[in-house]
Structure formats: structure tokens, C-alpha cells
C-alpha atoms as a PDB file:
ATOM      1  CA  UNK A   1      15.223 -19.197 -10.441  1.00  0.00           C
ATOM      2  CA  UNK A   2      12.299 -17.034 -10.928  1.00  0.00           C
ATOM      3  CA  UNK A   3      10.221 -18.432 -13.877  1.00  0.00           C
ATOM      4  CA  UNK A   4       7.940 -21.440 -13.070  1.00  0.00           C
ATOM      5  CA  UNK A   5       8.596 -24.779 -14.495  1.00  0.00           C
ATOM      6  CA  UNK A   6       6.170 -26.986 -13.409  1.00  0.00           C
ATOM      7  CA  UNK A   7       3.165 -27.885 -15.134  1.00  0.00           C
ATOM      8  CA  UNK A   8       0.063 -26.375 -14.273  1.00  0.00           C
ATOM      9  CA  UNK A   9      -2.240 -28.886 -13.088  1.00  0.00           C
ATOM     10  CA  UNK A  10      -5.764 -29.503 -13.278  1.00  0.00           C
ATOM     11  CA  UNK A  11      -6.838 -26.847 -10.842  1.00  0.00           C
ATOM     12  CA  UNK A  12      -4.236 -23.895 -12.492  1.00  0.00           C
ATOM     13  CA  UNK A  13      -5.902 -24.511 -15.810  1.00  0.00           C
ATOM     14  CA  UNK A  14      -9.402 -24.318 -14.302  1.00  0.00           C
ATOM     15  CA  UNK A  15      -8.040 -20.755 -12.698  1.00  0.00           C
ATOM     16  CA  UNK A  16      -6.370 -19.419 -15.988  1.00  0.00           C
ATOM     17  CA  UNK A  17      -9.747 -19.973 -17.578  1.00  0.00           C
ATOM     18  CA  UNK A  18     -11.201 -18.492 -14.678  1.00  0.00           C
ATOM     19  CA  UNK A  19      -9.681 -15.030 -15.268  1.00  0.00           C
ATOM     20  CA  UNK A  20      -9.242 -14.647 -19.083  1.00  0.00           C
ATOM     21  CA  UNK A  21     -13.313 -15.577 -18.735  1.00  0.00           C
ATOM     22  CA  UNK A  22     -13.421 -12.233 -16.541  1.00  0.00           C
ATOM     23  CA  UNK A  23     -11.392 -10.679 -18.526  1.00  0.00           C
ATOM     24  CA  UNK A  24     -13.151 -11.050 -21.804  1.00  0.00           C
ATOM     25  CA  UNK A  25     -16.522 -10.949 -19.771  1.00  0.00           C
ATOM     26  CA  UNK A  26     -15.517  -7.090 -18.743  1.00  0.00           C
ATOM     27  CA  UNK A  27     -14.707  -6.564 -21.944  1.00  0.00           C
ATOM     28  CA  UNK A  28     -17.634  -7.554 -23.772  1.00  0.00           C
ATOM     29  CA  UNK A  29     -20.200  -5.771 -21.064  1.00  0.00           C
ATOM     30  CA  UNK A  30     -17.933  -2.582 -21.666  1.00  0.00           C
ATOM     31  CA  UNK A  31     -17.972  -2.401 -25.308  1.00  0.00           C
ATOM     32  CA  UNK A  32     -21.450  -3.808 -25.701  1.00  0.00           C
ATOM     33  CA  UNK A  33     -23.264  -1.022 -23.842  1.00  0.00           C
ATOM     34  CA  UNK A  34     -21.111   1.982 -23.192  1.00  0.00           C
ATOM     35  CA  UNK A  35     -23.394   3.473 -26.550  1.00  0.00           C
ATOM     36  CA  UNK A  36     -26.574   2.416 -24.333  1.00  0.00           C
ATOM     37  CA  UNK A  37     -26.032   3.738 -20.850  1.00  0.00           C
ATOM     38  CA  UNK A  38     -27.536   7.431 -20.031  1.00  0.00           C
ATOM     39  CA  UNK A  39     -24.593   9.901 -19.518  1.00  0.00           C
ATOM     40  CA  UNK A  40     -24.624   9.563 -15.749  1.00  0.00           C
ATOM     41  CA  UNK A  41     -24.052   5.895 -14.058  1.00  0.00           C
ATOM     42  CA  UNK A  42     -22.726   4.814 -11.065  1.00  0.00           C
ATOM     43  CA  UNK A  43     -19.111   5.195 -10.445  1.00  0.00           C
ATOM     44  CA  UNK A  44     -18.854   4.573  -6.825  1.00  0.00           C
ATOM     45  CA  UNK A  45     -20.507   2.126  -4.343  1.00  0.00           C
ATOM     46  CA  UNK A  46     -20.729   2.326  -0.237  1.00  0.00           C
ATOM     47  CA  UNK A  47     -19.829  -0.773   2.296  1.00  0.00           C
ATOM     48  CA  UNK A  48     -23.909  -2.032   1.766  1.00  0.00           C
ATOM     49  CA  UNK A  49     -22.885  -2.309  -2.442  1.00  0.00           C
ATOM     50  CA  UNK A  50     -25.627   1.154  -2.680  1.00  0.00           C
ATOM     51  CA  UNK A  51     -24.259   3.686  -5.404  1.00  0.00           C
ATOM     52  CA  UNK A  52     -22.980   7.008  -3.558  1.00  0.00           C
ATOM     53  CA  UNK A  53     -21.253   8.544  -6.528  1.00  0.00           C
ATOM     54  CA  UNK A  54     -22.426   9.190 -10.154  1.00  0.00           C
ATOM     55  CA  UNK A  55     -20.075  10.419 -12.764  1.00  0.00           C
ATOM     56  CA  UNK A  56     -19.850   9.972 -16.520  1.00  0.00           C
ATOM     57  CA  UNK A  57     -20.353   6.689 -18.417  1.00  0.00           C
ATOM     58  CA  UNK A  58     -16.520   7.018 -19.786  1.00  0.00           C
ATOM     59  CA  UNK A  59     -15.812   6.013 -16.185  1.00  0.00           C
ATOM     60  CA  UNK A  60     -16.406   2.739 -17.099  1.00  0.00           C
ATOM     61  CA  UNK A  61     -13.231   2.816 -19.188  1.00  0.00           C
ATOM     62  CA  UNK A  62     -10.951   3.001 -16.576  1.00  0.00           C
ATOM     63  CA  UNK A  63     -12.707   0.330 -15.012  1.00  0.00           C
ATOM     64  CA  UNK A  64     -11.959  -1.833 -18.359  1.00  0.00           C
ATOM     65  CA  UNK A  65      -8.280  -0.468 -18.118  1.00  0.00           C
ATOM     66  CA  UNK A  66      -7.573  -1.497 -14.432  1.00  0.00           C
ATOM     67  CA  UNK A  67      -9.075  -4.969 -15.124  1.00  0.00           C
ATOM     68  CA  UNK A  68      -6.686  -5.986 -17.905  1.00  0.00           C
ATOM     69  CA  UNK A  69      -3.551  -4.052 -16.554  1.00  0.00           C
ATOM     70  CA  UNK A  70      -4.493  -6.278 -13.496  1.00  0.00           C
ATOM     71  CA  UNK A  71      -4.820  -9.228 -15.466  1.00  0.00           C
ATOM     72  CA  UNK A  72      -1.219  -8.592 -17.216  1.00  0.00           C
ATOM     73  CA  UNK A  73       0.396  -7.922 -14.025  1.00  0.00           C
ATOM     74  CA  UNK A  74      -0.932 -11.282 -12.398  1.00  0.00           C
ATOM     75  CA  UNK A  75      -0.427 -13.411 -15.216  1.00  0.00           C
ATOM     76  CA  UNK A  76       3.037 -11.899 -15.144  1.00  0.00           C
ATOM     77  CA  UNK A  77       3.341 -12.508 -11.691  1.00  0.00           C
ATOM     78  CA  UNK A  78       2.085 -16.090 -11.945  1.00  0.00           C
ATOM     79  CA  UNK A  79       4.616 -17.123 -15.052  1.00  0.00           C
ATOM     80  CA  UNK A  80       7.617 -15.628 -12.460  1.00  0.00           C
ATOM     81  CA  UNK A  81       6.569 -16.440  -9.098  1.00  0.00           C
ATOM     82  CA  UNK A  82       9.971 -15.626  -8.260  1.00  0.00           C
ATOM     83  CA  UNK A  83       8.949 -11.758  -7.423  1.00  0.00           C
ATOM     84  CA  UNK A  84       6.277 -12.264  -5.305  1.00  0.00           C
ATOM     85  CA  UNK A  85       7.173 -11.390  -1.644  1.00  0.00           C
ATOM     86  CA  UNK A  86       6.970 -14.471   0.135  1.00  0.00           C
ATOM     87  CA  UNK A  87       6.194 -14.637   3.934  1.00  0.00           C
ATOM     88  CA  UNK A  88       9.233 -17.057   4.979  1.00  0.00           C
ATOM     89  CA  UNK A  89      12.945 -17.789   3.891  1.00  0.00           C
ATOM     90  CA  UNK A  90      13.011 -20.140   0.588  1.00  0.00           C
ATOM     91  CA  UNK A  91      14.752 -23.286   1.378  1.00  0.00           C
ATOM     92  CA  UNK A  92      17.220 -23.914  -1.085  1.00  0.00           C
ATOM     93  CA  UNK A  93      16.251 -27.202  -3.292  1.00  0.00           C
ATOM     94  CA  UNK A  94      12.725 -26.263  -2.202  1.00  0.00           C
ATOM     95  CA  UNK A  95      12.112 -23.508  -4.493  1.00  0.00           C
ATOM     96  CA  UNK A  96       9.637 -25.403  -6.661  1.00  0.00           C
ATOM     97  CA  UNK A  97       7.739 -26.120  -4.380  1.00  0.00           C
ATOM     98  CA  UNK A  98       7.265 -22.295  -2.807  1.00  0.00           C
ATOM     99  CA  UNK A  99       7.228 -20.811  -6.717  1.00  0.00           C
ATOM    100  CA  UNK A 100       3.969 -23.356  -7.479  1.00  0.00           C
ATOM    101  CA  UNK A 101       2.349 -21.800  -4.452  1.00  0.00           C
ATOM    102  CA  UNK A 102       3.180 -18.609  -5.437  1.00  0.00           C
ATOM    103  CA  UNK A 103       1.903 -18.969  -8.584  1.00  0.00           C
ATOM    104  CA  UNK A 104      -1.098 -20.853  -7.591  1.00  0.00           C
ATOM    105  CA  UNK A 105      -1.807 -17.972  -5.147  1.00  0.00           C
ATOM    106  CA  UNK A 106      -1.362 -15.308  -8.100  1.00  0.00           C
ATOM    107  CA  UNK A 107      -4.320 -17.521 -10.481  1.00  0.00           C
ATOM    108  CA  UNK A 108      -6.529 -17.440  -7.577  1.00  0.00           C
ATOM    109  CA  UNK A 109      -6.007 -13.704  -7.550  1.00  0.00           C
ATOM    110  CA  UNK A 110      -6.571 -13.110 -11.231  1.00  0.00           C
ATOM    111  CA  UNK A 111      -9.374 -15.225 -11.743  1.00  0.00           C
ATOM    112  CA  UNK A 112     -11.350 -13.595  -8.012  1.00  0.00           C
ATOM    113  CA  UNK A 113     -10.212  -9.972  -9.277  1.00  0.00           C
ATOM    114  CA  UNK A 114     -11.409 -10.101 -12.601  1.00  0.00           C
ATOM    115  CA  UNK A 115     -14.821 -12.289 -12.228  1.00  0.00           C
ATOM    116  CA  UNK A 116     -15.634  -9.181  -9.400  1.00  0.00           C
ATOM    117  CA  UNK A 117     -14.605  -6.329 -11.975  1.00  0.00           C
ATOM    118  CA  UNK A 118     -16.815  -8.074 -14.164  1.00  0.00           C
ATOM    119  CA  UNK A 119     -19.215  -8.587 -11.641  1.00  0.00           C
ATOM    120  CA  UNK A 120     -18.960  -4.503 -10.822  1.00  0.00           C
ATOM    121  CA  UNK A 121     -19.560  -3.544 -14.817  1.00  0.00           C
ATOM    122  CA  UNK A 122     -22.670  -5.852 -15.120  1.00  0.00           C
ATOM    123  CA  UNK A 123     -23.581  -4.547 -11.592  1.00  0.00           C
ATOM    124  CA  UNK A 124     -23.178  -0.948 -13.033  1.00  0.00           C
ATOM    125  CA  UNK A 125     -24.511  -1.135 -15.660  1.00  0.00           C
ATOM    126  CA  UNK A 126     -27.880  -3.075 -14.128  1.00  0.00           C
ATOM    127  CA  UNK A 127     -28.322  -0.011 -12.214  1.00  0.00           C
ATOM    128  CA  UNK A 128     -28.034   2.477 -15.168  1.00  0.00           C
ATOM    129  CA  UNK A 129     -30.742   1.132 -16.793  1.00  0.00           C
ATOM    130  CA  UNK A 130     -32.332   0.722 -13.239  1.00  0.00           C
ATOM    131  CA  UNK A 131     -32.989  -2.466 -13.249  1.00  0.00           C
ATOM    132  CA  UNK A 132     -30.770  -3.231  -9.959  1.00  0.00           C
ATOM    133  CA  UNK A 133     -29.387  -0.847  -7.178  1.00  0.00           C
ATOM    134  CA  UNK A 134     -26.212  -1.448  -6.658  1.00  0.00           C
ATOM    135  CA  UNK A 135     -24.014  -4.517  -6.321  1.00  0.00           C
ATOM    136  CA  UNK A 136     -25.895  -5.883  -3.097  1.00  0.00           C
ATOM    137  CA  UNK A 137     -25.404  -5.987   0.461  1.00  0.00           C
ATOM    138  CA  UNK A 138     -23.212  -9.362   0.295  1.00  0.00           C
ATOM    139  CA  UNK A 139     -20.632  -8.136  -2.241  1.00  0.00           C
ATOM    140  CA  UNK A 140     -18.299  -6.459   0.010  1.00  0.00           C
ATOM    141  CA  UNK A 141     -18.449  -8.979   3.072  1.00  0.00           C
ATOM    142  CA  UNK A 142     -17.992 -11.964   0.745  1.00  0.00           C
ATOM    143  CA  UNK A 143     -15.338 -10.263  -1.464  1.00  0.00           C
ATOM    144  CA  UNK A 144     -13.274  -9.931   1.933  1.00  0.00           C
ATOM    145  CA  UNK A 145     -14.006 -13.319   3.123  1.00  0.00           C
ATOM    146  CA  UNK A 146     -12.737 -14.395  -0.047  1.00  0.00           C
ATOM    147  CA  UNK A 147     -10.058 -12.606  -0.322  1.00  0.00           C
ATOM    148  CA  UNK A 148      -8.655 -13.231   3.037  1.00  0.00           C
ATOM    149  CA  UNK A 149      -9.110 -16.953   2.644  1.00  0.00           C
ATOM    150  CA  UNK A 150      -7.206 -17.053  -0.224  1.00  0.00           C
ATOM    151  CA  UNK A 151      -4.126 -15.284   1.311  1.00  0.00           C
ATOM    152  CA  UNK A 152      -4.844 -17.456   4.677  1.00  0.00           C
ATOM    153  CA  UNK A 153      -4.446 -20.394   2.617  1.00  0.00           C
ATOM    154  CA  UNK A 154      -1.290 -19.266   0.810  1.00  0.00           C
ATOM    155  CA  UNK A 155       0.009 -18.204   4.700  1.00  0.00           C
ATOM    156  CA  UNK A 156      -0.913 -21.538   5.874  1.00  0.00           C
ATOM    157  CA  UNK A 157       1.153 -24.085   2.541  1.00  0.00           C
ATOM    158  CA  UNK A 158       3.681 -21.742   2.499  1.00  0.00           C
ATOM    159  CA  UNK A 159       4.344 -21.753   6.245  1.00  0.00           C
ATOM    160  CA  UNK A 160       3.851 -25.594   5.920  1.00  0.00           C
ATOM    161  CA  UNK A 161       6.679 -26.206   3.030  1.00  0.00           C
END
């Protein structure tokens, strides 16, 4: 069994919404002001969230690209929990319970991913039209944090099943 059956509860749906929200936020701050921006924006950023790199606005299409192959491959991931690699052997009778982890885990992912790529493009484009520098000292610390409680989490219920 690889596809998930059970329904998503309260929390999933807030998640889903979460990312498609990203998703189409990243979108819209893409096509709304790539005709806008000055031919040279920020394309890289240091530890401290300071722009290091310039390169051409079109950047910001791959950017837009990477966010919704992202969100295909997680929402994929999250309607067959199945594939993802998990960190013990299934139990068998159990596997409901490990797949609605899994797929919990792979929301959670989608919806932090995309709400920080949308976060980067508004960031990006802020600093364009200098009116901010950069995505801020706290982005990368907090991004990690995050992340790592997130998978800790996952660790922690799965370990626990």
C-alpha cells in the first residue's frame, strides 16, 4: 500500500491551503512585476539574508519553476506516502498509521517551502526597487530551526508508532 487513505484532518487541510497559498502567492509576485523590476536584481543572498549576487530579472523564473515543480513533487509525495524513506521498519497492520505521518510530514514541507520561496520573490523583489536589503538577518536561522523541527518531529511519531 502506497497511496493514503485516510482523511485529512483538520490540520492537513489547514497545510494544503498553506502551500497552494505559496504557491499562487509566488506566482502572482512573479508575473505581477517581472515587467517592473530594473534588468539587474538580486539572485543570490549570504548566511545574514544580504544580496551577494546580481544577475538578470529572468532569474526570477527559475525561481517560479522550482517552486511549483516542488509543489508537484510534495503533493505527489503526500497523496503516496508510500515512497518516502522512512527512518524505521513499517510494522505490518501499522502502515496507516506511518503513511499519515508521512504524509503529514510532506504538507508541512510544501506549505514551509513554498510560503519561503514566496517569501524570497517578495524579498527580491523589495530590494530591486530598493525598498529592503535583502531577506533579513533572521531568515536563514529561523528557516533551519524550522526546518529541523519539522523533521525532529516526524523522527520523534515515527520512532514512537
Amino acid at each position: 500500500m502506497t497511496k493514503s487513505t485516510t482523511k485529512l484532518k483538520p490540520l492537513d487541510w489547514l497545510l494544503e491551503i498553506l502551500g497552494l497559498l505559496g504557491l499562487l502567492a509566488l506566482c502572482a509576485l512573479v508575473l505581477n512585476n517581472i515587467g517592473s523590476l530594473p534588468d539587474a536584481i538580486p539572485r543570490h543572498y549570504n548566511l545574514a539574508g544580504e544580496p551577494d549576487r546580481m544577475g538578470n530579472k529572468n532569474t526570477l523564473w527559475f525561481l517560479l519553476g522550482i517552486g511549483v515543480f516542488l509543489y508537484a513533487l510534495l503533493h505527489l509525495l503526500g497523496r503516496n506516502p508510500g515512497y518516502v524513506n522512512l527512518p524505521v521498519k513499517v510494522v505490518p497492520g501499522e502502515e496507516a498509521k506511518y503513511y499519515a505521518l508521512a504524509a503529514r510530514m510532506t504538507r508541512m514541507l510544501k506549505a514551509i517551502a513554498l510560503c519561503m520561496m514566496a517569501y524570497i520573490a517578495y524579498a527580491t523583489l523589495q530590494t530591486a526597487k530598493g525598498e529592503m536589503n535583502g531577506l533579513g538577518g533572521y531568515f536563514s536561522p529561523v528557516l533551519v530551526i524550522v526546518l529541523l523541527a519539522v523533521v525532529g518531529w516526524f523522527w520523534y511519531r515515527v520512532k514512537s508508532v
